[in-house]
N, C-alpha and C. Protein backbone atom coordinates (compact mmCIF):
# COMPACT_ATOMS: atom_id res chain seq x y z
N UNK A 1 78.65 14.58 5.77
CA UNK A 1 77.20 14.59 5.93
C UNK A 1 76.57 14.96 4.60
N UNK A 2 75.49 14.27 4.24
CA UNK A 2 75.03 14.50 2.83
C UNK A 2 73.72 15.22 3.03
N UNK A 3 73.61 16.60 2.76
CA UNK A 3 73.23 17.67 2.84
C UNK A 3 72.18 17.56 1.68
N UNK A 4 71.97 17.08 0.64
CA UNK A 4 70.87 16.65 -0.36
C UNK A 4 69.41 16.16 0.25
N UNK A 5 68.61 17.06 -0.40
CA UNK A 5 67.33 16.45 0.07
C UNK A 5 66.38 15.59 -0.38
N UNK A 6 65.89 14.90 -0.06
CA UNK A 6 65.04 13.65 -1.01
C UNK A 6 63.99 13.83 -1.74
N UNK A 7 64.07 13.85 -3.01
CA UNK A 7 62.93 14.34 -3.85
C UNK A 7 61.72 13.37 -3.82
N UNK A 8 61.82 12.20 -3.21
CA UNK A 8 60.73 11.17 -3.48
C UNK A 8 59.35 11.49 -3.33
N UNK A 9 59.17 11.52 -3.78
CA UNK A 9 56.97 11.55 -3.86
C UNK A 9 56.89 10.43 -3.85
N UNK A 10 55.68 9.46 -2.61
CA UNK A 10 55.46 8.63 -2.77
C UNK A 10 54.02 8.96 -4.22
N UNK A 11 53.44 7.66 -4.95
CA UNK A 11 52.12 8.15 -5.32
C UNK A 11 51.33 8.51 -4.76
N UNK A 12 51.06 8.13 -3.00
CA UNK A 12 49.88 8.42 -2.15
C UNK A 12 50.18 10.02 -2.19
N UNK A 13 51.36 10.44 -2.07
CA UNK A 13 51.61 12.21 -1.72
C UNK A 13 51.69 13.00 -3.52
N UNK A 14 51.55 12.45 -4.09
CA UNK A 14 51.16 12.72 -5.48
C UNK A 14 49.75 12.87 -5.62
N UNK A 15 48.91 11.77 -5.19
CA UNK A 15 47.62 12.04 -5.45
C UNK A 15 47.20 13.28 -4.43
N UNK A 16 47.54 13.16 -3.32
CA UNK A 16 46.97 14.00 -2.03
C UNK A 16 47.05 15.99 -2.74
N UNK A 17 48.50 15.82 -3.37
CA UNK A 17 49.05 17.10 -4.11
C UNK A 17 48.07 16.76 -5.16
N UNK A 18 47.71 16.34 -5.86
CA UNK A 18 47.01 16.33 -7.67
C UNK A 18 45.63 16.62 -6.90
N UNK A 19 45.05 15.59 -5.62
CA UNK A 19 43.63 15.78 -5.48
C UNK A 19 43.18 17.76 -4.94
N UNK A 20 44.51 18.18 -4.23
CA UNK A 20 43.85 19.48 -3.60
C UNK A 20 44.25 20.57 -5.04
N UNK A 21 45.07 20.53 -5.58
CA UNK A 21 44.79 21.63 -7.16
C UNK A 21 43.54 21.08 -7.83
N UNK A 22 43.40 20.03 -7.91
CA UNK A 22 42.32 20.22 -8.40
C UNK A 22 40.83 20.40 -7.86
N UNK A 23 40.37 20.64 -6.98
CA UNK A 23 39.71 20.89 -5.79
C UNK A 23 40.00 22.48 -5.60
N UNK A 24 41.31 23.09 -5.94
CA UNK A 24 41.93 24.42 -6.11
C UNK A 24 40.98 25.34 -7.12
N UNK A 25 41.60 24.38 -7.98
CA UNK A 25 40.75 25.14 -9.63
C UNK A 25 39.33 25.01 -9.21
N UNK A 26 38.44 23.99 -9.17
CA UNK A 26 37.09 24.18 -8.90
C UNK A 26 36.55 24.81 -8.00
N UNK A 27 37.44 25.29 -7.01
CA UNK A 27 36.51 26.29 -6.22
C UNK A 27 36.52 27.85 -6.55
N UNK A 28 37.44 27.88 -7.84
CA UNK A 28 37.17 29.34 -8.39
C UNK A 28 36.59 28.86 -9.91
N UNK A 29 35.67 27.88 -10.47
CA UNK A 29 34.92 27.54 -11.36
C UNK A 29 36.11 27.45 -12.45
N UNK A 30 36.91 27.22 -12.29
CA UNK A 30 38.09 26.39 -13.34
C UNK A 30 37.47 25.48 -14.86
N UNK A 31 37.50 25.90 -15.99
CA UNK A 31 36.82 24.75 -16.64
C UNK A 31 37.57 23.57 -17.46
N UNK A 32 37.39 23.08 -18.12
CA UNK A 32 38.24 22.39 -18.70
C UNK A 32 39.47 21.54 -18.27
N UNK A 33 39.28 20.89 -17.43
CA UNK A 33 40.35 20.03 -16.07
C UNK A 33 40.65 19.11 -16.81
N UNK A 34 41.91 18.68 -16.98
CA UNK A 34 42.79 17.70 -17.27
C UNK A 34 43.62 17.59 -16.55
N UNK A 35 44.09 16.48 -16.41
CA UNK A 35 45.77 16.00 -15.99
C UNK A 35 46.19 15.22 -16.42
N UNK A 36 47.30 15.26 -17.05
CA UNK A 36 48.41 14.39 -17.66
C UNK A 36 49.09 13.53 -16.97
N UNK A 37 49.08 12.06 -17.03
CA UNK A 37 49.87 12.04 -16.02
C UNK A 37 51.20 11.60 -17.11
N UNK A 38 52.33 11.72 -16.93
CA UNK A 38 53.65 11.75 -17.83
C UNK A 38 54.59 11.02 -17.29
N UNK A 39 54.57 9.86 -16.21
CA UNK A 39 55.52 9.49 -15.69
C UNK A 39 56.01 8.51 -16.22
N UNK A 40 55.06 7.69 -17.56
CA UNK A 40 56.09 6.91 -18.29
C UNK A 40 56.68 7.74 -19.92
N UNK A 41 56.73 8.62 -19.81
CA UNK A 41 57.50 9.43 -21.31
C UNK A 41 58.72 9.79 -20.38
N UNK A 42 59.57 9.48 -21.51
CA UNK A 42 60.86 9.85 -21.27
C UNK A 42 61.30 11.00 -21.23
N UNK A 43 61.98 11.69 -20.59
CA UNK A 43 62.29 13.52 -20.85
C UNK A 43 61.60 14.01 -19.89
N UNK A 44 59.98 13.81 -19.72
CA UNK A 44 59.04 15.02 -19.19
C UNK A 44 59.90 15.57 -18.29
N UNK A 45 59.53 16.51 -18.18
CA UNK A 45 59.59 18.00 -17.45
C UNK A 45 58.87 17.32 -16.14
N UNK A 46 58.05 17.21 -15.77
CA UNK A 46 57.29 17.02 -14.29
C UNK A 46 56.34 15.32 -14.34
N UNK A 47 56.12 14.79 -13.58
CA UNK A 47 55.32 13.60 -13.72
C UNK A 47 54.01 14.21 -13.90
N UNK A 48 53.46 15.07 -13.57
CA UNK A 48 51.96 15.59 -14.30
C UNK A 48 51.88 17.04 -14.44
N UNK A 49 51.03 16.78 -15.30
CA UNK A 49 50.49 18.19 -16.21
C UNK A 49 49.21 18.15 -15.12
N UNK A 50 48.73 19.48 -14.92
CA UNK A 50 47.03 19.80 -14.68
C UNK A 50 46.95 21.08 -15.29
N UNK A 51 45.56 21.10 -16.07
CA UNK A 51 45.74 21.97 -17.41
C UNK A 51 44.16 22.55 -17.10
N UNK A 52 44.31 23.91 -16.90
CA UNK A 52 42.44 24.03 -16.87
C UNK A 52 42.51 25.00 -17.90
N UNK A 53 41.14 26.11 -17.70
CA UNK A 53 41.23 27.25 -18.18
C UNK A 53 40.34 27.99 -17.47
N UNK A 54 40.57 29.55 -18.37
CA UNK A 54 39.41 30.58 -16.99
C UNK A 54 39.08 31.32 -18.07
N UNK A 55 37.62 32.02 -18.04
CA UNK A 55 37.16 32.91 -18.93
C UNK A 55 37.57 34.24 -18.97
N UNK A 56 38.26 34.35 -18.01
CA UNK A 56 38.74 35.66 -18.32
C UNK A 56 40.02 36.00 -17.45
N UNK A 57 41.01 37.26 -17.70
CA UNK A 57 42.20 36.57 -17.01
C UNK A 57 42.26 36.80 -15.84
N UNK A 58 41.40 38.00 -14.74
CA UNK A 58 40.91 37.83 -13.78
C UNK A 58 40.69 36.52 -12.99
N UNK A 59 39.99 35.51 -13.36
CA UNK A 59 39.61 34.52 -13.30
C UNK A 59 41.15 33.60 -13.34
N UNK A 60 41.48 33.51 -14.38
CA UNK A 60 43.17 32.54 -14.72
C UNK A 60 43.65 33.03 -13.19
N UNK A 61 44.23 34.44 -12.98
CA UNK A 61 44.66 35.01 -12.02
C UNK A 61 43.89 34.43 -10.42
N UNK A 62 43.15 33.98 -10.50
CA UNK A 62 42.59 33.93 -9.20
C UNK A 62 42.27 32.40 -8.78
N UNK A 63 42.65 31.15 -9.99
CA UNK A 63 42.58 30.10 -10.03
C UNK A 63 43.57 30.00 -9.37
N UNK A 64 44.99 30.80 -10.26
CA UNK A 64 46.13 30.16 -9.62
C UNK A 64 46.82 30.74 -8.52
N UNK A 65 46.19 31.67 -8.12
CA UNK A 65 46.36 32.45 -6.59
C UNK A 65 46.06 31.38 -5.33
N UNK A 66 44.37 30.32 -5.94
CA UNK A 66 43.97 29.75 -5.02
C UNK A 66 44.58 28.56 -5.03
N UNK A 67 45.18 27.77 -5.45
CA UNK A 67 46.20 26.78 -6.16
C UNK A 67 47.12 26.98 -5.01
N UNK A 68 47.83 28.02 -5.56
CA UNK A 68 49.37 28.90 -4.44
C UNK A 68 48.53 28.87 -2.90
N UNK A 69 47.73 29.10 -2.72
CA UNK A 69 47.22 29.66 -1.19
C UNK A 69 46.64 28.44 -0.39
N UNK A 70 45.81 27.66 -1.35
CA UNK A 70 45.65 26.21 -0.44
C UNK A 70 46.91 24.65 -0.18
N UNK A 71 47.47 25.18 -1.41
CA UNK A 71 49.26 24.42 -1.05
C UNK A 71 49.88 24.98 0.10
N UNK A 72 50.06 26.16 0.16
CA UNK A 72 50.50 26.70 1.11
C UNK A 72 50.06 26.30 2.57
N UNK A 73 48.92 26.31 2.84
CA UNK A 73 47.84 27.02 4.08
C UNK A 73 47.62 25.09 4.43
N UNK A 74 47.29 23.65 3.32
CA UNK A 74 47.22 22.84 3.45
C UNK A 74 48.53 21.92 3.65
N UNK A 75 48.85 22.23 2.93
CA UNK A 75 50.01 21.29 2.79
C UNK A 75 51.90 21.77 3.11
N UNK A 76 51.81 22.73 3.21
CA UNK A 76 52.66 23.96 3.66
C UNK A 76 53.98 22.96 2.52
N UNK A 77 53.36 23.73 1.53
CA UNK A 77 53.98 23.52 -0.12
C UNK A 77 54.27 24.79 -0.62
N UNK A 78 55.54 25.12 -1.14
CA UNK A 78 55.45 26.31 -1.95
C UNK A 78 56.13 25.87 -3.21
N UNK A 79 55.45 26.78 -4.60
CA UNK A 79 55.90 26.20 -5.87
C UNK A 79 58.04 26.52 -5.98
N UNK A 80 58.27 25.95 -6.44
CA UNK A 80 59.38 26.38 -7.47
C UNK A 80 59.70 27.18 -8.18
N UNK A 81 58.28 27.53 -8.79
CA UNK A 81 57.97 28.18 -10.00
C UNK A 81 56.60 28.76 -10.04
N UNK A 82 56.35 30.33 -10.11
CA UNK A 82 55.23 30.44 -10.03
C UNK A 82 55.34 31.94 -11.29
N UNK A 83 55.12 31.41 -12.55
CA UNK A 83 55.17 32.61 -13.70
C UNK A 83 53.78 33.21 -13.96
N UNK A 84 54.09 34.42 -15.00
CA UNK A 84 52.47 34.21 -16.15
C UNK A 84 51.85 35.12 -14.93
N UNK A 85 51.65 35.38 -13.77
CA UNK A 85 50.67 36.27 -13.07
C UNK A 85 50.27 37.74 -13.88
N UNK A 86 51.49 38.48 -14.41
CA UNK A 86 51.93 39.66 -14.65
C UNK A 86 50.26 39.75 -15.67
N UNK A 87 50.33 38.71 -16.83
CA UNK A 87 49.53 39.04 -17.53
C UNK A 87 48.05 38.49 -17.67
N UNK A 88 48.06 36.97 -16.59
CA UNK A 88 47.24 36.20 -16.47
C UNK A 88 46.55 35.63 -18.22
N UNK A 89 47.45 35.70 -18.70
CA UNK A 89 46.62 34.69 -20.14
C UNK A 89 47.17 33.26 -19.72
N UNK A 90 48.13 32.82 -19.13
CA UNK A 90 48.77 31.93 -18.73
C UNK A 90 49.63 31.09 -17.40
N UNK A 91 49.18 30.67 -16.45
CA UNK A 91 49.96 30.97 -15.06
C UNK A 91 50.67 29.82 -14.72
N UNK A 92 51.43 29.77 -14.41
CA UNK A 92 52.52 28.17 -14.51
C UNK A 92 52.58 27.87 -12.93
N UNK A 93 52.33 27.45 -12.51
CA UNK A 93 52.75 27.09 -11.30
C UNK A 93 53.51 25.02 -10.93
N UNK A 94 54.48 25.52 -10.44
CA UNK A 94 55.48 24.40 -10.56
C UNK A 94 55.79 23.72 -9.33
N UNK A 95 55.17 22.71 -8.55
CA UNK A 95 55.27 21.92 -7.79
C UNK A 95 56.14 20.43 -7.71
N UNK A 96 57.13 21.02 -8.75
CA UNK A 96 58.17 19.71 -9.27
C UNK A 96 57.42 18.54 -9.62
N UNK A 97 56.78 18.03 -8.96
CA UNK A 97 56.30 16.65 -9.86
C UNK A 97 54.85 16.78 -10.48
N UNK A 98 54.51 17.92 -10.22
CA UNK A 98 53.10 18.19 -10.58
C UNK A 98 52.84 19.94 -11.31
N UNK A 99 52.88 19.86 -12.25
CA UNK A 99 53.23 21.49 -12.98
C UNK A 99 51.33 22.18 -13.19
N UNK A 100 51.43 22.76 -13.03
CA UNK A 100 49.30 23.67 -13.09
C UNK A 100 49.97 24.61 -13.57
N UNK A 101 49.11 24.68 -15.05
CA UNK A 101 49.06 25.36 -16.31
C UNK A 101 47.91 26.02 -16.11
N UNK A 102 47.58 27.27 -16.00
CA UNK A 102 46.22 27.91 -15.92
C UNK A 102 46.14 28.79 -17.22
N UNK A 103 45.10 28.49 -18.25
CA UNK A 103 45.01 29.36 -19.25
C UNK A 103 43.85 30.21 -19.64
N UNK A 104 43.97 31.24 -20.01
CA UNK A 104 43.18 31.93 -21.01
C UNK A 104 42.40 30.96 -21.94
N UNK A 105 40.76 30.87 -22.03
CA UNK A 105 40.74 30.12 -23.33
C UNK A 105 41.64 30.60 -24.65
N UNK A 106 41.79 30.94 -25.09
CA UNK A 106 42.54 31.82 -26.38
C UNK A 106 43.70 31.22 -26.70
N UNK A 107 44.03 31.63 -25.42
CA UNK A 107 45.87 31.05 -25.60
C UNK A 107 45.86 29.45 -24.83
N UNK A 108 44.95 28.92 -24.42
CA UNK A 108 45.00 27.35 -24.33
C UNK A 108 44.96 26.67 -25.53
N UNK A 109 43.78 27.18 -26.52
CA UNK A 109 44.01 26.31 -27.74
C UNK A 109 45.03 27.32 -28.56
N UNK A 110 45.75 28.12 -28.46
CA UNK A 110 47.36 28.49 -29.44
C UNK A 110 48.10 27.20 -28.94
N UNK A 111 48.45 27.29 -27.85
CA UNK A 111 49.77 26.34 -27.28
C UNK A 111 49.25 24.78 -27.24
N UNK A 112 47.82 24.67 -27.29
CA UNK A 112 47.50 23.23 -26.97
C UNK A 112 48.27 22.37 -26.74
N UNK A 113 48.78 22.28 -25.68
CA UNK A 113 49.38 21.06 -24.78
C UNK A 113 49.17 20.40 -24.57
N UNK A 114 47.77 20.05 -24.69
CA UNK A 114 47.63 18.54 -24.58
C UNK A 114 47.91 17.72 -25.93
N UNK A 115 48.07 18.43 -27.09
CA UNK A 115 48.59 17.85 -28.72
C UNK A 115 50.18 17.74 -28.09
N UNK A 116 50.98 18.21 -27.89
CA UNK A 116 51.96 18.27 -28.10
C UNK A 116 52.60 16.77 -26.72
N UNK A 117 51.37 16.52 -25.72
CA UNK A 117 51.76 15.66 -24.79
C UNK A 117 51.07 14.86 -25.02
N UNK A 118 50.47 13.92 -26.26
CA UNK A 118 49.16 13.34 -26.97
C UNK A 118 49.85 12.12 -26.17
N UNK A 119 50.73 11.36 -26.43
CA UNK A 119 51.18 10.03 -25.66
C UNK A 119 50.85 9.96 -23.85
N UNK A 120 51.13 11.03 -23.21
CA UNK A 120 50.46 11.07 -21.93
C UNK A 120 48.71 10.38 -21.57
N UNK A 121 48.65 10.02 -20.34
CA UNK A 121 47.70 8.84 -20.09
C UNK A 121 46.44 10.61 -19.89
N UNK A 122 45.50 10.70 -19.78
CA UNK A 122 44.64 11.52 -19.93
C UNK A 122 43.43 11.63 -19.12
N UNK A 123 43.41 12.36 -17.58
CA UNK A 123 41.93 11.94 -16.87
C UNK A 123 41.26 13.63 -17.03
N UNK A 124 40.57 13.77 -17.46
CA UNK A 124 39.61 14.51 -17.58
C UNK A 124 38.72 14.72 -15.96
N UNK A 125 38.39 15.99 -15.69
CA UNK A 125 37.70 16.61 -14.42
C UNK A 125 36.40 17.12 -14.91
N UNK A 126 35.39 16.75 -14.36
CA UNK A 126 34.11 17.44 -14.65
C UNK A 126 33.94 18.76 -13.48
N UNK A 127 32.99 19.24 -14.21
CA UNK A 127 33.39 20.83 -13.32
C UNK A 127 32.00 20.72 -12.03
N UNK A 128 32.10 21.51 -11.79
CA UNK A 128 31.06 21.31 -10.01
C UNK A 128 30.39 22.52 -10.39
């Protein structure tokens, strides 16, 4: 019996996951919304990036609390990976095909990730 579980994401369950983080971030005033999508670069780490930021790390902290809590509560999703709380300049949360980067302004433009993933296709979020 093959005991392996199926990683497939259709795109419809990709968008449904991409549409509620981001809907996540904006209901704690998230600014700066991007998503990467990375599924034709070779290597990536996850098929998308979603990249915001928060003015303060209170704020980072409570983006990606609400991120974690409406995956959960909606979609009964839990990350993989959920780092970066301890200090909130940075919060990773890892949904395997979909990774939410929550930053500090400060330390968003140190690491700028979106330079370093410049070949990725690029949709920009306006804020509410």
């Amino acid at each position: 019996m093959n005991k392996t579980k199926s990683l497939a994401i259709t795109k419809s369950d990709a968008d449904s996951i991409n549409d509620l983080i981001i809907d996540s971030i904006r209901d704690i005033k998230g600014k700066n919304i991007i998503k990467l999508d990375m599924r034709h670069i070779p290597g990536s780490s996850a098929d998308y990036f979603i990249i915001c930021e928060g003015d303060s790390t209170v704020q980072v902290s409570s983006i990606a609390g609400n991120v974690y809590k409406r995956m959960k509560d909606e979609m009964s999703s839990l990350p993989i990976s959920f780092e970066g709380k301890n200090n909130s300049t940075w919060v990773l949360v890892d949904y395997f095909t979909t990774v939410v980067h929550v930053f500090y302004r400060e330390t968003r433009k140190f690491y700028n990730l979106e330079s370093l993933w410049n070949d990725a296709k690029v949709e920009e979020y306006s804020e509410i």
